[in-house]
Protein backbone atom coordinates (compact mmCIF):
# COMPACT_ATOMS: atom_id res chain seq x y z
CA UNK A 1 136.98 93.90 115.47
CA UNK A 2 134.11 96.72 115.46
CA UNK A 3 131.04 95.98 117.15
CA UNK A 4 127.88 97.22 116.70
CA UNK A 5 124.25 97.17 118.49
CA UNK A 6 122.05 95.53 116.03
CA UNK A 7 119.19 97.51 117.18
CA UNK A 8 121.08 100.42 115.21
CA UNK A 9 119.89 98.96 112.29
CA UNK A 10 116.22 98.84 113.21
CA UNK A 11 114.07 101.21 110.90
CA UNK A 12 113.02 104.43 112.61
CA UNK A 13 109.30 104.16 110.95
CA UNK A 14 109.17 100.62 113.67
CA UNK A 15 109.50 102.54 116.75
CA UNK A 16 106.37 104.44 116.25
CA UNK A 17 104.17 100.95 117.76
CA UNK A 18 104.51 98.13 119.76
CA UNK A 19 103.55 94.05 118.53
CA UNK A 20 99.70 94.19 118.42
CA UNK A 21 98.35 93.57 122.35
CA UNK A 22 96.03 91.05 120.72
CA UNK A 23 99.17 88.41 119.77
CA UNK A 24 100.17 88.89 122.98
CA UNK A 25 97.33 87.50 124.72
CA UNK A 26 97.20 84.85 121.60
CA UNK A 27 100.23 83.47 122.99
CA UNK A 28 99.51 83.74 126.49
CA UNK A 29 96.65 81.23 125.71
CA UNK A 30 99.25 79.10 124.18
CA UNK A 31 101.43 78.93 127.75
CA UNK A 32 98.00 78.36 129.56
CA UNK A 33 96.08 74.74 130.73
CA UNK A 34 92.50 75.31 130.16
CA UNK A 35 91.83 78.95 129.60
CA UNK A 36 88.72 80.72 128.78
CA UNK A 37 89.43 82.54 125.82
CA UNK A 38 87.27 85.17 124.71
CA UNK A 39 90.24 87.33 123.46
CA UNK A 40 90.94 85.83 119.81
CA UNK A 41 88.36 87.01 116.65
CA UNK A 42 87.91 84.15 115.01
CA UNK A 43 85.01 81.40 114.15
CA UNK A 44 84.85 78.58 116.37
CA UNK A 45 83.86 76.45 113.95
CA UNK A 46 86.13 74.97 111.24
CA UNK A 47 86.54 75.11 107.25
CA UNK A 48 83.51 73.01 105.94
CA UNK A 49 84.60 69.63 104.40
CA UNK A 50 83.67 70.29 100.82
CA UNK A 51 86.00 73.24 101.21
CA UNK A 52 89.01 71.74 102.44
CA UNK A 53 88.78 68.93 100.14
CA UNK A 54 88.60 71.18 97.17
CA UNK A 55 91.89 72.75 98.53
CA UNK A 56 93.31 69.15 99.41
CA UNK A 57 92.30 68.00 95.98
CA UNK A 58 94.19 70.97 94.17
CA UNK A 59 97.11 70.29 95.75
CA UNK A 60 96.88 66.91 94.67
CA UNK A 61 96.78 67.64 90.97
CA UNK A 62 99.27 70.12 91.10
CA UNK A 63 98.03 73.73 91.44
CA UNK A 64 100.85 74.62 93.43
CA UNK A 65 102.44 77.13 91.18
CA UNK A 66 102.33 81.14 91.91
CA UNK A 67 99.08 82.40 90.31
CA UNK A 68 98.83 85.46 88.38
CA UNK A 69 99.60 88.07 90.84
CA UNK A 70 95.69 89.71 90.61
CA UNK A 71 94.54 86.06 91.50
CA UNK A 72 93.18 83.31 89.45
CA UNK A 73 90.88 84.08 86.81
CA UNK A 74 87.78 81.62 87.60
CA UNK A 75 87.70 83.38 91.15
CA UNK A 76 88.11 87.33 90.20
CA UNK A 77 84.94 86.49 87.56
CA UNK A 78 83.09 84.90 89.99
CA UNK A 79 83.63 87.71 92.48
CA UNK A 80 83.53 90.24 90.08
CA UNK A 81 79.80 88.62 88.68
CA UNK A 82 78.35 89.15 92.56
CA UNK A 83 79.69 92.55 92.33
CA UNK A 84 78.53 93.62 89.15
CA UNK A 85 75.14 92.21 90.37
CA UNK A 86 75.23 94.19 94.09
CA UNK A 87 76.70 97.73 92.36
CA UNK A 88 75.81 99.81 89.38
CA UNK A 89 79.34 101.06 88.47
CA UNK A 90 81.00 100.51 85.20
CA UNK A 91 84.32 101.36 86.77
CA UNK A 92 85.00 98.90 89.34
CA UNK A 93 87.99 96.26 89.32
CA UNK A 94 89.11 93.80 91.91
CA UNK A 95 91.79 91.46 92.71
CA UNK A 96 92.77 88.76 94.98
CA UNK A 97 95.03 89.48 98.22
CA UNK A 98 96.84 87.83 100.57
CA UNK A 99 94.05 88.25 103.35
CA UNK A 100 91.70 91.36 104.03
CA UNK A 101 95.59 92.79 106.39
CA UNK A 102 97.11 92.30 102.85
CA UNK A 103 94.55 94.16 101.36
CA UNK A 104 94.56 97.27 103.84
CA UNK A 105 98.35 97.12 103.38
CA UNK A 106 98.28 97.75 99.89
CA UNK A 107 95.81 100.19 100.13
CA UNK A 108 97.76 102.53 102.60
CA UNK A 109 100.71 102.17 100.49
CA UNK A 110 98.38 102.77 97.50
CA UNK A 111 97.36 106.19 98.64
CA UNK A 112 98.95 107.53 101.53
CA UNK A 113 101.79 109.82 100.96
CA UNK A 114 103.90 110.70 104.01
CA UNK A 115 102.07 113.64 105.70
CA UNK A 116 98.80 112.34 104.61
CA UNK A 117 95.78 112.76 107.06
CA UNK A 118 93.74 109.55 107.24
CA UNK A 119 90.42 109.61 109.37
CA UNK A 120 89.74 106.63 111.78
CA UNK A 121 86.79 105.94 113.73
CA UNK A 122 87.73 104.84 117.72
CA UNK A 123 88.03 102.91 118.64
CA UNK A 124 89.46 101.00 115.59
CA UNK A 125 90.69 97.32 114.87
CA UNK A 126 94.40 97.56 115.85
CA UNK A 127 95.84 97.66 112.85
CA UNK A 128 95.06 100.48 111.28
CA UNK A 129 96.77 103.10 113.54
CA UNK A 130 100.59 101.66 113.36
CA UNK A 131 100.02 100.67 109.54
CA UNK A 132 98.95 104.72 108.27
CA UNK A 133 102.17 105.17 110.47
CA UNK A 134 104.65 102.48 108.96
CA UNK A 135 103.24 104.00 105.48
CA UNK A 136 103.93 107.98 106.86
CA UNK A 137 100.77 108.66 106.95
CA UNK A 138 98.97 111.12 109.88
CA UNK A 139 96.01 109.35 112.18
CA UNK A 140 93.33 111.51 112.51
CA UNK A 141 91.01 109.53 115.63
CA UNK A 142 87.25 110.61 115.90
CA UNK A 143 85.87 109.26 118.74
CA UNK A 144 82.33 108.03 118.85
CA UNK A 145 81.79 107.24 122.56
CA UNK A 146 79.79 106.62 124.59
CA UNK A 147 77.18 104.84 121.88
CA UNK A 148 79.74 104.37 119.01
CA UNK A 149 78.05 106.27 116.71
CA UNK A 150 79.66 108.21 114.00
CA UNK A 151 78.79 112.31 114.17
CA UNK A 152 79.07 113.61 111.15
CA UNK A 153 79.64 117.16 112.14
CA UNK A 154 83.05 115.67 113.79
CA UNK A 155 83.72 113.98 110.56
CA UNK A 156 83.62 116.75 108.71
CA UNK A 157 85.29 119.22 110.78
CA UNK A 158 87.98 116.87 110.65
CA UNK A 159 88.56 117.34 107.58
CA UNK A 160 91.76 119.69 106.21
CA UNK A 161 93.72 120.22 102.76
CA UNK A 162 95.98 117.18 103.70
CA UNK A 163 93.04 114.89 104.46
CA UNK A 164 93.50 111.73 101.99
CA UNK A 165 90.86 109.14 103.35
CA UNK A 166 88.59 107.82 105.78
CA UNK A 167 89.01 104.45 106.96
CA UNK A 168 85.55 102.84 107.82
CA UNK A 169 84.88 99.51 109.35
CA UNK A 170 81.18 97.86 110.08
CA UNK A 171 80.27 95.85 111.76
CA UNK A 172 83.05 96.84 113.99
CA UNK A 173 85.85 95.24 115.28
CA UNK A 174 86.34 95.88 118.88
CA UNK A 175 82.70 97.37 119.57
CA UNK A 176 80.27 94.91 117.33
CA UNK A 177 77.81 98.33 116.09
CA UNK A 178 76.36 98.16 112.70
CA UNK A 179 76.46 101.35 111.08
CA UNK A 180 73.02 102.69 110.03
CA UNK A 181 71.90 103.15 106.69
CA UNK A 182 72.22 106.71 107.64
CA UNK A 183 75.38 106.90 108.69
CA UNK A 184 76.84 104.64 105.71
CA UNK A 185 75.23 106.74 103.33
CA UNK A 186 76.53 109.66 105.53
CA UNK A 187 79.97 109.36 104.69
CA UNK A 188 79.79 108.21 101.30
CA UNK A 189 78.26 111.02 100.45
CA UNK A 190 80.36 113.13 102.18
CA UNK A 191 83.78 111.61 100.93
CA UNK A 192 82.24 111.85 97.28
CA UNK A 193 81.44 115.89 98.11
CA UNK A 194 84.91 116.46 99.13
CA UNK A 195 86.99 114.40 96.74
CA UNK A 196 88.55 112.03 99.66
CA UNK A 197 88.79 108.47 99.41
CA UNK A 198 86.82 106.18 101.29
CA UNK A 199 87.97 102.88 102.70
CA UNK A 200 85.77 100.72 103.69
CA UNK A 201 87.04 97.20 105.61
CA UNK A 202 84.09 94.99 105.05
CA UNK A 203 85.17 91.45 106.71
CA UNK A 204 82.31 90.61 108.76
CA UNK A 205 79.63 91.70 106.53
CA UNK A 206 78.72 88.37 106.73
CA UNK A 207 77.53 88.29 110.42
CA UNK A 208 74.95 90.99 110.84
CA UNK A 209 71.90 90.58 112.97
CA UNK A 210 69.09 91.53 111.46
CA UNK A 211 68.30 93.59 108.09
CA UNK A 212 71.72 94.31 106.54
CA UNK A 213 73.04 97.60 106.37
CA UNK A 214 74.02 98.13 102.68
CA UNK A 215 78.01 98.99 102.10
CA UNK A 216 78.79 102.47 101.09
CA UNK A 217 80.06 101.44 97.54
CA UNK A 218 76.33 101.64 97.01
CA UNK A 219 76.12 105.53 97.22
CA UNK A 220 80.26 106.36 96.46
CA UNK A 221 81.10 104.42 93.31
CA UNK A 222 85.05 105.18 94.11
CA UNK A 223 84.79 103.45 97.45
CA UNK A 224 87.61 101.15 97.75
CA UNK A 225 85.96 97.79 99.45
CA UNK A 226 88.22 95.38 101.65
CA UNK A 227 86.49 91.92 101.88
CA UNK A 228 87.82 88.27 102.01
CA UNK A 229 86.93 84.70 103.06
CA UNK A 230 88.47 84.61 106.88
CA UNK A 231 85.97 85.07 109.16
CA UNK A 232 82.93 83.84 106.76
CA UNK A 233 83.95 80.68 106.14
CA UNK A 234 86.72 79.82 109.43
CA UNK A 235 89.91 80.58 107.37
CA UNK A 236 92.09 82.86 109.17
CA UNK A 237 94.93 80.95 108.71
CA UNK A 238 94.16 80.73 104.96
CA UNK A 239 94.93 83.96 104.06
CA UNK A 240 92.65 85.24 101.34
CA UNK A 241 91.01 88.50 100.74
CA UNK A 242 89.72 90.65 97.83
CA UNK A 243 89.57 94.25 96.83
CA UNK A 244 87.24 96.25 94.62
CA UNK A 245 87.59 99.69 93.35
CA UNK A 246 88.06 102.17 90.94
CA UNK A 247 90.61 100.35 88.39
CA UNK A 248 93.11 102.68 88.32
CA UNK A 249 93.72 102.48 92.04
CA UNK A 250 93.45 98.43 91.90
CA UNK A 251 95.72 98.64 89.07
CA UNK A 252 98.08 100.16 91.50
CA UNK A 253 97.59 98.11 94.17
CA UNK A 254 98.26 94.64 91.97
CA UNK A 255 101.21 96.23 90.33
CA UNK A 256 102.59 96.42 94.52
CA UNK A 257 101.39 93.20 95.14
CA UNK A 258 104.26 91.75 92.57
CA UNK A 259 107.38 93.14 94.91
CA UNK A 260 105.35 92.34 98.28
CA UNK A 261 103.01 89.42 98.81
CA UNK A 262 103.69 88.03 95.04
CA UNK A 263 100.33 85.95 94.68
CA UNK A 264 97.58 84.64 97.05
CA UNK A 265 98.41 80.82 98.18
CA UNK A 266 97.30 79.12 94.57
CA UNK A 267 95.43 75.81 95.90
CA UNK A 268 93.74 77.82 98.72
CA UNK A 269 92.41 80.56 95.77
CA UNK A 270 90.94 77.42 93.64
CA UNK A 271 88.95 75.74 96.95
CA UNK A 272 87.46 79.58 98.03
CA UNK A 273 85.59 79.06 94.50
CA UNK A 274 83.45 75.80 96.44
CA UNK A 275 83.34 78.66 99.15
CA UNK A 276 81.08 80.76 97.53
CA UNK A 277 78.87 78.30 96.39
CA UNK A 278 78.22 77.01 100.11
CA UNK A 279 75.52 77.97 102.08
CA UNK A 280 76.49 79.45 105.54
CA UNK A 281 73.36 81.39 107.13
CA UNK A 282 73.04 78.44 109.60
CA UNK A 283 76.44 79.60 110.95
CA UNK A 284 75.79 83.09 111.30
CA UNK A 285 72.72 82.40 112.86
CA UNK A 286 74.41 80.45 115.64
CA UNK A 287 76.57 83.66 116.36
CA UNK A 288 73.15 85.83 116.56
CA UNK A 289 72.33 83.22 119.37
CA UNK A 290 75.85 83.43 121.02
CA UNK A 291 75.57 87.97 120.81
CA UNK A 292 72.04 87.14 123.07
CA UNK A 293 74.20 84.55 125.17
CA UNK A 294 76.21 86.80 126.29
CA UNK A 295 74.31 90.00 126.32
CA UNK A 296 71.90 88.18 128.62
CA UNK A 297 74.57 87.02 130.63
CA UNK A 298 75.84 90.27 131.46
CA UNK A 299 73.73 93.05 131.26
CA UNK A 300 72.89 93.53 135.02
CA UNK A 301 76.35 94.17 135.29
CA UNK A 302 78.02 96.29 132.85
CA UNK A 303 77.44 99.28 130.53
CA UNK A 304 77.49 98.03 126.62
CA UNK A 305 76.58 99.17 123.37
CA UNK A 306 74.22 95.64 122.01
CA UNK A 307 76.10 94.32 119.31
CA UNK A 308 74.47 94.35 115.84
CA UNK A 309 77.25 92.27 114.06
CA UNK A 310 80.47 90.90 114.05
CA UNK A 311 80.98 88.42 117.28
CA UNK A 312 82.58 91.37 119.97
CA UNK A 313 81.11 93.05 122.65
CA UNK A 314 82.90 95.81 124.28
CA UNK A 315 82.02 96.68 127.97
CA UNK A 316 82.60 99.61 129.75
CA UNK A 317 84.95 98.42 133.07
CA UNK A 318 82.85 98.77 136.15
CA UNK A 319 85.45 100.89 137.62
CA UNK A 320 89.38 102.09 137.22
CA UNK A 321 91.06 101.16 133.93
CA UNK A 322 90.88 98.35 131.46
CA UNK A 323 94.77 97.57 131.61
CA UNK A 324 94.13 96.48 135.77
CA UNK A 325 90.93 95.14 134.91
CA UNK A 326 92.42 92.80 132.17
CA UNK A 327 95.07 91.69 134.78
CA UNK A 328 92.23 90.31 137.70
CA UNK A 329 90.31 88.95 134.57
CA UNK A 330 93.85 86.58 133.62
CA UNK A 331 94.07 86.33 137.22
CA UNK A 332 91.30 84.26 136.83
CA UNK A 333 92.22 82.12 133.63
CA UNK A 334 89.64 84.35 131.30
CA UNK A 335 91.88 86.25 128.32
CA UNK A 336 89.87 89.42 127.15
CA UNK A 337 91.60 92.23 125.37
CA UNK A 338 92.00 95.90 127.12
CA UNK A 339 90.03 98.71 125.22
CA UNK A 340 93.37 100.58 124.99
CA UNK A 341 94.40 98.31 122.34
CA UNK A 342 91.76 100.07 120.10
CA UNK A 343 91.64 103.32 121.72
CA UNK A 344 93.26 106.29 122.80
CA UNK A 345 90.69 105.63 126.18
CA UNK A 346 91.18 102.66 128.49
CA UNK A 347 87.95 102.43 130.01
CA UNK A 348 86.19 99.48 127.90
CA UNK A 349 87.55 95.59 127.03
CA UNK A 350 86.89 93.61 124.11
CA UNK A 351 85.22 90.00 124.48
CA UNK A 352 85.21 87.91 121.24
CA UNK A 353 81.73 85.19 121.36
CA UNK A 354 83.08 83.97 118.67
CA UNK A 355 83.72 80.58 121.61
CA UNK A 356 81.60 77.42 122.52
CA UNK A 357 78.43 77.91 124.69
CA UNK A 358 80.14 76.64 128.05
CA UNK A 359 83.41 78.71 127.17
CA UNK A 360 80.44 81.80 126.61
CA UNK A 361 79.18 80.65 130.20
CA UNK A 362 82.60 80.11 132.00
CA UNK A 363 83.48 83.47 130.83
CA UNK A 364 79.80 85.15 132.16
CA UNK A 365 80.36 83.37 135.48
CA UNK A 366 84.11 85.20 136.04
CA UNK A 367 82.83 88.31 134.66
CA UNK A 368 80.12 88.49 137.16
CA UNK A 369 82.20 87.97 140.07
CA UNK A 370 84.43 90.27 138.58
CA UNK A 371 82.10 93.02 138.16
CA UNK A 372 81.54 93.20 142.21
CA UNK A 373 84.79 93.70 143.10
């Protein structure tokens, strides 16, 4: 009897990326007694009742079927009413998706052709390096240290015949910057001048501090917007997100959906419609209060960028690399992430607030001593 290796069979387009650092350390918490995890982005608080019993109570009377594969209709015309109210654009569609990471998904396979260029800021939420990769697709990484600021002379001399998109993400996820107005309407503009779509990952709108920063759909009417419920309103584990855009490119993207994710989980779709209707500034408020927490906590002893959103902070290491710094930090039961995750550079870490106020303290107190070594 032949035998064969069954990692022959593994897909070449797989090898290009390892399982994402950050699910590492999520199950390294798991194996762990009493951590003090700052690693994981997501809310510390849970689902609000109302919600869950709106998803318990559609369950119960049997909306367990697959929905149409753009989503429910009572949800895409609620969304699409708070769009048409936010944006002036005639052409604009949307549909529901299995989570913002469905959402990108589609996107990439939506418009990146193998040998496409697609411009990321770094550092960049972890995903979106292997998944213009798994699609064919060529990363092109601006960096924006030391203040994570996007130049827009880099952007656009990054820019060649086989650029396809830029891939835009504020507040960000690992750093916590809001973009200015300035730079938002920076490269919408500029994406709009040179025919290149514009991507724009929109999940923690919800949580900036201070005036808003409006999203570039407001100054590039073809900007394809990535939103969802996850980190608003606790439900990572929920899985639902929504895209807008130009119709003929959500067109594409729902007519994908049927041979991938099918549908967005039915009951879950008909209890994010008692989502939208609760008020939630009292939570994001709280996670204003955590950013100064922490920010007071450690800034007489590392170099960071003040976060104006989001709930990350990203440190520069007080010395060597963020892989060995990482290690002394487990060492010593707190789980952060290393910046190399994110970024070609390993010389920052990523610590989620998104925790209790004596996890936010436990963590400050290792992080001090940790910071003299």
């Amino acid at each position: 009897m032949n035998s064969t290796n069954p990692e022959s069979w593994i897909a070449q387009r797989t090898l290009a990326f390892d399982s994402s650092g950050i699910r590492k350390v999520f199950a390294l918490a798991a194996s762990m007694k009493n951590p003090i995890n700052l690693s994981i982005g997501q809310p510390d608080y849970d689902v609000p009742e109302v919600i869950k019993d709106k998803a318990c109570e559609a369950i119960r009377i049997g909306r367990n079927m697959y929905s149409p594969t753009q989503g429910i209709a009572p949800l895409i015309e609620r969304l699409e009413k708070d769009i048409a109210d936010r944006y002036d654009h005639d052409d604009r569609s949307l549909f529901i998706s299995s989570g913002t990471s469905g959402g990108l998904v589609l996107t990439m396979l939506s418009l990146v052709n193998p040998g496409d260029e697609v411009i990321v800021f770094d550092p960049y939420f972890v995903m979106y390096v292997p998944l213009i990769q798994l699609v064919g697709g060529v990363p092109v990484l601006i960096d924006t240290y030391p203040d994570f600021r996007i130049d827009l002379d880099k952007v656009r001399s990054a820019i060649t015949p086989k650029t396809k998109l830029v891939l835009f993400n504020s507040p960000s996820n690992p750093t916590g910057v809001n973009a200015s107005i300035q730079e938002v309407r920076g490269i919408a503009e500029l994406c709009l001048e040179k025919g290149i779509a514009l991507v724009s990952d929109e999940i923690y709108s919800a949580f900036q501090f201070g005036t808003p920063v409006p999203s570039p759909a407001e100054f590039n009417p073809q900007t394809i917007v990535i939103d969802g419920f996850s980190k608003t309103y606790a439900m990572t584990g929920w899985r639902l997100g929504y895209v807008h855009g130009p119709a003929p490119i959500i067109q594409t993207m729902i007519k994908l959906q049927q041979y991938t994710f099918v549908c967005a989980p039915t009951p879950l779709q008909h209890a994010s419609l008692a989502a939208l209707d609760y008020e939630m500034t009292g939570y994001y408020a709280n996670y204003e209060k955590k950013r100064d927490r922490i920010v007071e906590g450690l800034q007489d002893y590392y170099e960071f960028v003040q976060p104006g959103g989001a709930f990350y902070i990203y440190p520069k290491v007080p010395s060597g690399n963020a892989t060995d710094f990482v290690a002394k930090a487990i060492a010593n039961e707190l789980l952060v992430i290393p910046g190399h995750i994110f970024s070609r550079r390993d010389s920052h870490f990523r610590i989620s607030f998104a925790a209790s106020d004596a996890m936010l303290d436990r963590g400050i107190e290792v992080l001090r001593k940790l910071a003299k070594y």
